[in-house]
PDB file of N, CA and C in Angstrom:
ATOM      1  N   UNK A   1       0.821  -1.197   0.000  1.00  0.00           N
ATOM      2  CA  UNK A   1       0.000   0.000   0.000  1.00  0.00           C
ATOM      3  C   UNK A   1       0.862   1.257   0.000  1.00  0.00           C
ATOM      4  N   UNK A   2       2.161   1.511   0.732  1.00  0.00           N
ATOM      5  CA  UNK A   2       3.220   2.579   0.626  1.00  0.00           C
ATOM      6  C   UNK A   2       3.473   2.751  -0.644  1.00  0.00           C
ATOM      7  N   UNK A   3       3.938   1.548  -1.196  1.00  0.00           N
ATOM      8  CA  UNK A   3       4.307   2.013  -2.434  1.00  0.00           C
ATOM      9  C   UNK A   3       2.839   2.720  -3.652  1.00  0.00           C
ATOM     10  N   UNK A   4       1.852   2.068  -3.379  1.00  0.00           N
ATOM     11  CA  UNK A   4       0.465   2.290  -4.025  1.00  0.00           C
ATOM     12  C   UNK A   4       0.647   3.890  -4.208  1.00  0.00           C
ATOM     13  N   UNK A   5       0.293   4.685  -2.566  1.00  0.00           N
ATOM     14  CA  UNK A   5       0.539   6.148  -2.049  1.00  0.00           C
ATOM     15  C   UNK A   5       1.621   6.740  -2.867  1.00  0.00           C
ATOM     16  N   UNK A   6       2.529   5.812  -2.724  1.00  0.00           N
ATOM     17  CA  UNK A   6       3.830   6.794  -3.557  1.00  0.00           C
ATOM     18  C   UNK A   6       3.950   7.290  -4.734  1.00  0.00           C
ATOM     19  N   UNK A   7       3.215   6.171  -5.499  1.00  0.00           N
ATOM     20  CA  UNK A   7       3.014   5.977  -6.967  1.00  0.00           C
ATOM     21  C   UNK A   7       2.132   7.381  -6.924  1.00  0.00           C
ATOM     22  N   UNK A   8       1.177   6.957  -6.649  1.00  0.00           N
ATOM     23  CA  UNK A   8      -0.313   8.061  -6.526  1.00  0.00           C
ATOM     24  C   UNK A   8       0.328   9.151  -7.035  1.00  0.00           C
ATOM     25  N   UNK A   9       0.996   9.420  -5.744  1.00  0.00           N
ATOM     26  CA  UNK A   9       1.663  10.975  -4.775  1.00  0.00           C
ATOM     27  C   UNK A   9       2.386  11.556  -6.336  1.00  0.00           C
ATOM     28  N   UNK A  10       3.430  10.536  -6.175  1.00  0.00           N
ATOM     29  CA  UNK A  10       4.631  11.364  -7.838  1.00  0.00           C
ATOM     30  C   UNK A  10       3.749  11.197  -8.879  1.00  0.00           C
ATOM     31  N   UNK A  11       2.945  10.894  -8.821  1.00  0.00           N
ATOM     32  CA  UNK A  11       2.011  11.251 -10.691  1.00  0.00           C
ATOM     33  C   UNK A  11       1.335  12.324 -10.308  1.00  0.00           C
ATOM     34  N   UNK A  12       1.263  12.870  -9.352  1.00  0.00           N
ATOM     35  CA  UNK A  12       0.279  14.511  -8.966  1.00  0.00           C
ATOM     36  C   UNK A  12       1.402  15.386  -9.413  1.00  0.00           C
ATOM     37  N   UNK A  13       2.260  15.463  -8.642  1.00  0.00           N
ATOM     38  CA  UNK A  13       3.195  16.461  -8.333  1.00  0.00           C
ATOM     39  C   UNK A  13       4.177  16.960  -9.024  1.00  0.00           C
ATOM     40  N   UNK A  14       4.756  18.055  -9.002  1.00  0.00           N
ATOM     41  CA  UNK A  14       6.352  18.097 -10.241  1.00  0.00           C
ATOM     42  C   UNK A  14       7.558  17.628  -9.304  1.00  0.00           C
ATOM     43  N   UNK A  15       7.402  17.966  -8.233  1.00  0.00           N
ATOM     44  CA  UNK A  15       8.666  17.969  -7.118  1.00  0.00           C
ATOM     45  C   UNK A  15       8.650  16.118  -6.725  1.00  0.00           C
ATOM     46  N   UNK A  16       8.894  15.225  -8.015  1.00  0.00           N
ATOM     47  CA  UNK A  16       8.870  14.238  -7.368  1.00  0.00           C
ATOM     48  C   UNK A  16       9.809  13.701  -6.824  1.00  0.00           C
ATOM     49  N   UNK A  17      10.847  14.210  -6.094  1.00  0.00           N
ATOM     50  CA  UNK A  17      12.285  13.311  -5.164  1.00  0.00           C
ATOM     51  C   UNK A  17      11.879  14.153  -3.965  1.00  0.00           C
ATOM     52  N   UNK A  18      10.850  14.610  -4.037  1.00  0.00           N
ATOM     53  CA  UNK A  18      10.351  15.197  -2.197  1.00  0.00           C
ATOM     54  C   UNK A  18       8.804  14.266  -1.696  1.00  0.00           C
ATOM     55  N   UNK A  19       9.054  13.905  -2.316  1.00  0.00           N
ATOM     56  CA  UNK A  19       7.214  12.939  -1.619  1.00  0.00           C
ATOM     57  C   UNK A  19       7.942  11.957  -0.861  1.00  0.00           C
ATOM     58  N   UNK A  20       7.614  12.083   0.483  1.00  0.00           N
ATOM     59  CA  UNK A  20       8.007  10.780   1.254  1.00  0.00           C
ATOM     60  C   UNK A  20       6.878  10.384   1.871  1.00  0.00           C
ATOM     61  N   UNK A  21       6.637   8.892   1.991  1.00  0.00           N
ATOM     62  CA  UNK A  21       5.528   8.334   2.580  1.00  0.00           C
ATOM     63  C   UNK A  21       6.162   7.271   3.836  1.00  0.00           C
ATOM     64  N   UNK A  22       5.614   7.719   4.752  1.00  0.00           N
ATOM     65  CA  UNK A  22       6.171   7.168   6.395  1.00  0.00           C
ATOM     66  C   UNK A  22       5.036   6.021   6.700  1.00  0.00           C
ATOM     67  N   UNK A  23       5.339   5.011   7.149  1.00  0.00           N
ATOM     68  CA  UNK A  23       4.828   4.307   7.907  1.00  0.00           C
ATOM     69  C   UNK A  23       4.427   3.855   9.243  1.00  0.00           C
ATOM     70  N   UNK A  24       3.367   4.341  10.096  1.00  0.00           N
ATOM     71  CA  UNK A  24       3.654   3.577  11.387  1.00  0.00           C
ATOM     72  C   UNK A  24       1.982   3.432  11.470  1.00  0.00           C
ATOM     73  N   UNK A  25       1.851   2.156  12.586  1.00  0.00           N
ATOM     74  CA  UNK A  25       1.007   1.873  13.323  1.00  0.00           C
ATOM     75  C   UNK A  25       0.394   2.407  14.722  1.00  0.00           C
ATOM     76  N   UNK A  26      -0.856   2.386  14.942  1.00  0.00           N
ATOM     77  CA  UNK A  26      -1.288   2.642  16.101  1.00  0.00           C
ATOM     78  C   UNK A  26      -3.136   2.311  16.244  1.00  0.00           C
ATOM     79  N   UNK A  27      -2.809   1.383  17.809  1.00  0.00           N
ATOM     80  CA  UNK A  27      -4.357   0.507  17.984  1.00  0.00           C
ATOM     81  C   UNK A  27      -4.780  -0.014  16.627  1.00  0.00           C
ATOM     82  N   UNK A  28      -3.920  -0.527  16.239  1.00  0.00           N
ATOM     83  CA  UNK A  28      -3.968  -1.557  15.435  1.00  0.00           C
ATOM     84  C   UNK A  28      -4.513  -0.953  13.840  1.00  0.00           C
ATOM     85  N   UNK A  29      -4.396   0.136  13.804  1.00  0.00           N
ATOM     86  CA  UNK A  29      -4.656   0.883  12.411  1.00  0.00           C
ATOM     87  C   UNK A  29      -3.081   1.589  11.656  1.00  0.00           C
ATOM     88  N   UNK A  30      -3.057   0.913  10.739  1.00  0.00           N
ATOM     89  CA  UNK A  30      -1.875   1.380   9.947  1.00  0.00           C
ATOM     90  C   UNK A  30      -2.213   3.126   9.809  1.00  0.00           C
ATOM     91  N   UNK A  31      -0.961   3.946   9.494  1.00  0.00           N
ATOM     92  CA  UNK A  31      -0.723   5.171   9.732  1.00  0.00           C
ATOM     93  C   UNK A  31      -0.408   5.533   8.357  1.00  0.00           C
ATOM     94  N   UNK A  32      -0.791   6.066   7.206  1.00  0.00           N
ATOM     95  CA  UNK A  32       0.182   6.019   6.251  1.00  0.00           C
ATOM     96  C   UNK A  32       0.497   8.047   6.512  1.00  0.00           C
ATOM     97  N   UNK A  33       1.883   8.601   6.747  1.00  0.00           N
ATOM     98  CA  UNK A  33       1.856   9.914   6.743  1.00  0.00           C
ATOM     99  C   UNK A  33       2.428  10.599   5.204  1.00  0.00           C
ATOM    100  N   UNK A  34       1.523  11.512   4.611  1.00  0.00           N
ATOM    101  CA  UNK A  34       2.449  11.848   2.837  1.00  0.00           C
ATOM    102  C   UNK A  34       2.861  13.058   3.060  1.00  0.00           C
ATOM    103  N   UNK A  35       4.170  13.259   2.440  1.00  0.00           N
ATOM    104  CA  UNK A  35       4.800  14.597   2.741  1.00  0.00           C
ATOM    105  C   UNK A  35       4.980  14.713   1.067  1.00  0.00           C
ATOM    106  N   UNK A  36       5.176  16.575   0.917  1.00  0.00           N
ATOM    107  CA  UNK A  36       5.102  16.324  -0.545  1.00  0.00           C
ATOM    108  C   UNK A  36       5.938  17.930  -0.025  1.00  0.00           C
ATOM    109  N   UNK A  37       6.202  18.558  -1.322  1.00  0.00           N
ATOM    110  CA  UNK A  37       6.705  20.017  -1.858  1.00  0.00           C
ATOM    111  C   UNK A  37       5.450  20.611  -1.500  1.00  0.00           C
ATOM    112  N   UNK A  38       5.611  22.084  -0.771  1.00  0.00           N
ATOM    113  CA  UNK A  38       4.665  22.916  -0.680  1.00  0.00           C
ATOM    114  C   UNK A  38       3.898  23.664  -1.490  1.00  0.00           C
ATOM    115  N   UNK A  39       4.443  23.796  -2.326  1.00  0.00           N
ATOM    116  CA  UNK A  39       4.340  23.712  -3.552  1.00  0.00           C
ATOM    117  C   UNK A  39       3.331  23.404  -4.699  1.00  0.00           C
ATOM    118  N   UNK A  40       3.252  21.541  -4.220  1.00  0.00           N
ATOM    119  CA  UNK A  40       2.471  20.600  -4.698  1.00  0.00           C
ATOM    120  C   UNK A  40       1.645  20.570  -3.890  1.00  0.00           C
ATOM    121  N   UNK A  41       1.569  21.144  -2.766  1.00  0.00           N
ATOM    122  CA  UNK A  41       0.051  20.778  -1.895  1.00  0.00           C
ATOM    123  C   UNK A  41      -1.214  20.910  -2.869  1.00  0.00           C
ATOM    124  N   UNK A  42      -1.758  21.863  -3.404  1.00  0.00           N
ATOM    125  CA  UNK A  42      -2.699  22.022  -4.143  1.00  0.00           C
ATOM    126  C   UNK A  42      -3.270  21.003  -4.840  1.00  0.00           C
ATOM    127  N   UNK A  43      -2.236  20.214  -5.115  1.00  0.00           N
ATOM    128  CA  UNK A  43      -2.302  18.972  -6.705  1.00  0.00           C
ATOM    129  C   UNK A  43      -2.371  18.131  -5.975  1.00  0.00           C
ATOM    130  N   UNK A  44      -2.106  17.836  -4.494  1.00  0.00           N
ATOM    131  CA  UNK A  44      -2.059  16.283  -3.986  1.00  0.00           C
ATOM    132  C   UNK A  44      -3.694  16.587  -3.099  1.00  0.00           C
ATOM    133  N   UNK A  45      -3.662  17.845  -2.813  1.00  0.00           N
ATOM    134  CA  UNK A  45      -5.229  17.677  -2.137  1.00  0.00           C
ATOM    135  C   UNK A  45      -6.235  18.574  -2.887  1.00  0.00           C
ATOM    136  N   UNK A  46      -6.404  19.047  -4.133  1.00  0.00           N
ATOM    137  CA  UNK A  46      -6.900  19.352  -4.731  1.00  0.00           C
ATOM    138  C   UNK A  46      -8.354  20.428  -4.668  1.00  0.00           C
ATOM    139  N   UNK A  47      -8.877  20.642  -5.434  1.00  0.00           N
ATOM    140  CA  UNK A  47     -10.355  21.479  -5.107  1.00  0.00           C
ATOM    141  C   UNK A  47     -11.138  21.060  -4.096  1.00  0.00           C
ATOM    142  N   UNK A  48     -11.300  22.002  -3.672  1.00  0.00           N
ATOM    143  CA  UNK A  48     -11.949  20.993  -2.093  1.00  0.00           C
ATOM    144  C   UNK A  48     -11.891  19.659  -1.254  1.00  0.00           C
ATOM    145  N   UNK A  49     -10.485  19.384  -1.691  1.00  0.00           N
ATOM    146  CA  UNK A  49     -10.118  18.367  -1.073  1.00  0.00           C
ATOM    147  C   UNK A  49     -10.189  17.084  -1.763  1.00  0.00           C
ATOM    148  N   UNK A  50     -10.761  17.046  -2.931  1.00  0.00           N
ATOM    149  CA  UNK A  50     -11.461  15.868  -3.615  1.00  0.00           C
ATOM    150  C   UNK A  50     -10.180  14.822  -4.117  1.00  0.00           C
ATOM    151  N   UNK A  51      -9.170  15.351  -4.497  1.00  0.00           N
ATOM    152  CA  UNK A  51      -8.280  15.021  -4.773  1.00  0.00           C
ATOM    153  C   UNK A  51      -7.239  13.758  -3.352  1.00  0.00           C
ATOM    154  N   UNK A  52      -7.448  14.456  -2.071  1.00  0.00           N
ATOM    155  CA  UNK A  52      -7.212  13.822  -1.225  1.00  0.00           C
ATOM    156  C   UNK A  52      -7.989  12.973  -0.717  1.00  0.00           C
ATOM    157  N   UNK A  53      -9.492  13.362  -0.675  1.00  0.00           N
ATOM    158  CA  UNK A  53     -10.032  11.929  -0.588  1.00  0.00           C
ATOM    159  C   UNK A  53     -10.508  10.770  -1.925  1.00  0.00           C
ATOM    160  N   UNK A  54      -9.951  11.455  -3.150  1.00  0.00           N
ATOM    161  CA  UNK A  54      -9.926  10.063  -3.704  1.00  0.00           C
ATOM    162  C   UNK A  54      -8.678   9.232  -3.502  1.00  0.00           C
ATOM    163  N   UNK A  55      -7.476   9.707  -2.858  1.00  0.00           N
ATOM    164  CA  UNK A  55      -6.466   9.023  -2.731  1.00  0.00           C
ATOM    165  C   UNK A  55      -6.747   8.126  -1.302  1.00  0.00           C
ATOM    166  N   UNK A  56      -7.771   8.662  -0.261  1.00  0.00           N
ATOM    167  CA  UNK A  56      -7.643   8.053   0.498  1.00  0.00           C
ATOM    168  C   UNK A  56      -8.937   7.008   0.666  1.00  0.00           C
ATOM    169  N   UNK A  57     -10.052   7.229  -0.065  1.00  0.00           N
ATOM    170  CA  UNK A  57     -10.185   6.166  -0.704  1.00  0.00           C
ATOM    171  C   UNK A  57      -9.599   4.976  -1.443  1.00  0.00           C
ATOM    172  N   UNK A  58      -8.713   5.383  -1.626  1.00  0.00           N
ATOM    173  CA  UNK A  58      -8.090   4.231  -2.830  1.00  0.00           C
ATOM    174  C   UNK A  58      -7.729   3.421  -1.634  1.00  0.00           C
ATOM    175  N   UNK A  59      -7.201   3.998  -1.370  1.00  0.00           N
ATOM    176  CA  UNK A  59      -5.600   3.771  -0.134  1.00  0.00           C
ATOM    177  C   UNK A  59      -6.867   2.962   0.669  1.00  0.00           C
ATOM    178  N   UNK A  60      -7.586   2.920   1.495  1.00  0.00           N
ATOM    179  CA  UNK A  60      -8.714   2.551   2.031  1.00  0.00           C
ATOM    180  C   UNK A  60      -9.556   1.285   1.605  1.00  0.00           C
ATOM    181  N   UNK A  61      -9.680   1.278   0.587  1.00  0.00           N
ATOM    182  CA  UNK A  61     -10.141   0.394  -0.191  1.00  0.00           C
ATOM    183  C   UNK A  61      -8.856  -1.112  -0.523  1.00  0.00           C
ATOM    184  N   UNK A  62      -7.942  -0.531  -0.799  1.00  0.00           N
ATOM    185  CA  UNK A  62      -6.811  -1.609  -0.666  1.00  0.00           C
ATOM    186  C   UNK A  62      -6.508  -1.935   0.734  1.00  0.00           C
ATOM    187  N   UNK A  63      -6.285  -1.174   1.625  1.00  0.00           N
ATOM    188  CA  UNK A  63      -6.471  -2.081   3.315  1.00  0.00           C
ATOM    189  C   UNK A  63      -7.651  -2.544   3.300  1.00  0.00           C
ATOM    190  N   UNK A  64      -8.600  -2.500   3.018  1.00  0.00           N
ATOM    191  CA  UNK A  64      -9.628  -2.986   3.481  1.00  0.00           C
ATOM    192  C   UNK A  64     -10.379  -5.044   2.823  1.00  0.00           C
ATOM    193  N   UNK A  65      -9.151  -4.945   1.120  1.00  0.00           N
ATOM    194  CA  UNK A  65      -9.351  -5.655   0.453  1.00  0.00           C
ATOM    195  C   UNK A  65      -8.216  -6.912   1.350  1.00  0.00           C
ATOM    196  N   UNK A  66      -7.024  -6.094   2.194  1.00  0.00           N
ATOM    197  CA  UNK A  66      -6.297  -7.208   2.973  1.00  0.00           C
ATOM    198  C   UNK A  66      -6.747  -6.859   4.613  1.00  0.00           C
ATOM    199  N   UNK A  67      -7.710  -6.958   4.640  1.00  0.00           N
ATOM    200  CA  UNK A  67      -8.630  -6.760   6.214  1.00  0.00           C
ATOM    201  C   UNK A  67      -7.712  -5.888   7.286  1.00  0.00           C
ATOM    202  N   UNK A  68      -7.137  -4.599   6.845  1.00  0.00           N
ATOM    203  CA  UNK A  68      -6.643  -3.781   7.771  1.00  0.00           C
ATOM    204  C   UNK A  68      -7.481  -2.803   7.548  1.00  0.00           C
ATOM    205  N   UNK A  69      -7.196  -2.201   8.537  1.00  0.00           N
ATOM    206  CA  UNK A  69      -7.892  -0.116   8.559  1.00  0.00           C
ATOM    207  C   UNK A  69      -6.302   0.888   8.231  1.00  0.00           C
ATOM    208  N   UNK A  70      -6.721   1.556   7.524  1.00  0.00           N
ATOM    209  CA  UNK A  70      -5.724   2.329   7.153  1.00  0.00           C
ATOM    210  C   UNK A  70      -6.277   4.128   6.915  1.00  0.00           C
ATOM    211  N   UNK A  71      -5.576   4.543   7.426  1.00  0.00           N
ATOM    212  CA  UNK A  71      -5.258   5.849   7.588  1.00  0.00           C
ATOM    213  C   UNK A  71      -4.557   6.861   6.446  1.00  0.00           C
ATOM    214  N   UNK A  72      -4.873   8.383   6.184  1.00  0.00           N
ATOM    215  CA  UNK A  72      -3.581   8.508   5.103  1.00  0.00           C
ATOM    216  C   UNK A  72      -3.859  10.024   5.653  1.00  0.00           C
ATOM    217  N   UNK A  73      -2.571  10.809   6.400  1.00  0.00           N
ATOM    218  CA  UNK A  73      -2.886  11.513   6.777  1.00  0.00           C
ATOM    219  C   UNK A  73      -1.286  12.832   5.789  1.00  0.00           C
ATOM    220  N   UNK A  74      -1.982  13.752   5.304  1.00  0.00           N
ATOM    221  CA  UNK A  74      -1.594  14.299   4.649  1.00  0.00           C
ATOM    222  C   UNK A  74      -0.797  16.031   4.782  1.00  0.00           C
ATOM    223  N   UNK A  75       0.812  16.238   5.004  1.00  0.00           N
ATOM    224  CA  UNK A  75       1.268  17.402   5.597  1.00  0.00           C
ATOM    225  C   UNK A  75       2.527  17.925   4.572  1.00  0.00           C
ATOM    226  N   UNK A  76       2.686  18.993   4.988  1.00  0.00           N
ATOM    227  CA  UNK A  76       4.246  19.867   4.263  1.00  0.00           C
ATOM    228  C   UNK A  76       4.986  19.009   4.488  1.00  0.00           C
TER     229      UNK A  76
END
């Protein structure tokens, strides 16, 4: 699924050697955190946001297809 996010992330953005996607857990829900160019914020969370929640849909939909809960929480 990191790599899924990552993929996502560098097909939005121009600044792609700055997207890092972190991993951690907590109460048993995967964490995914996306960092991108400030830059690119606009393009990774888009017009009203739509853009970020179709990614976290996606992202959501693939934990959910390997029975985890997953998270995708999105910063500078």
């Amino acid at each position: 699924m990191k790599e899924l996010l990552l993929f996502i992330a560098q097909s939005l953005v121009n600044n792609k050697d700055e997207v890092i996607v972190t991993e951690s857990e907590r109460d048993g829900v995967i964490i995914y955190t996306l960092s991108v160019h400030e830059s690119d914020m606009g393009k990774v969370i888009g017009k009203q946001g739509k853009i970020a929640k179709a990614i976290r849909t996606i992202i959501k939909a693939q934990g959910a297809k390997l029975g985890k809960k997953v998270l995708v929480e999105i910063v500078q």
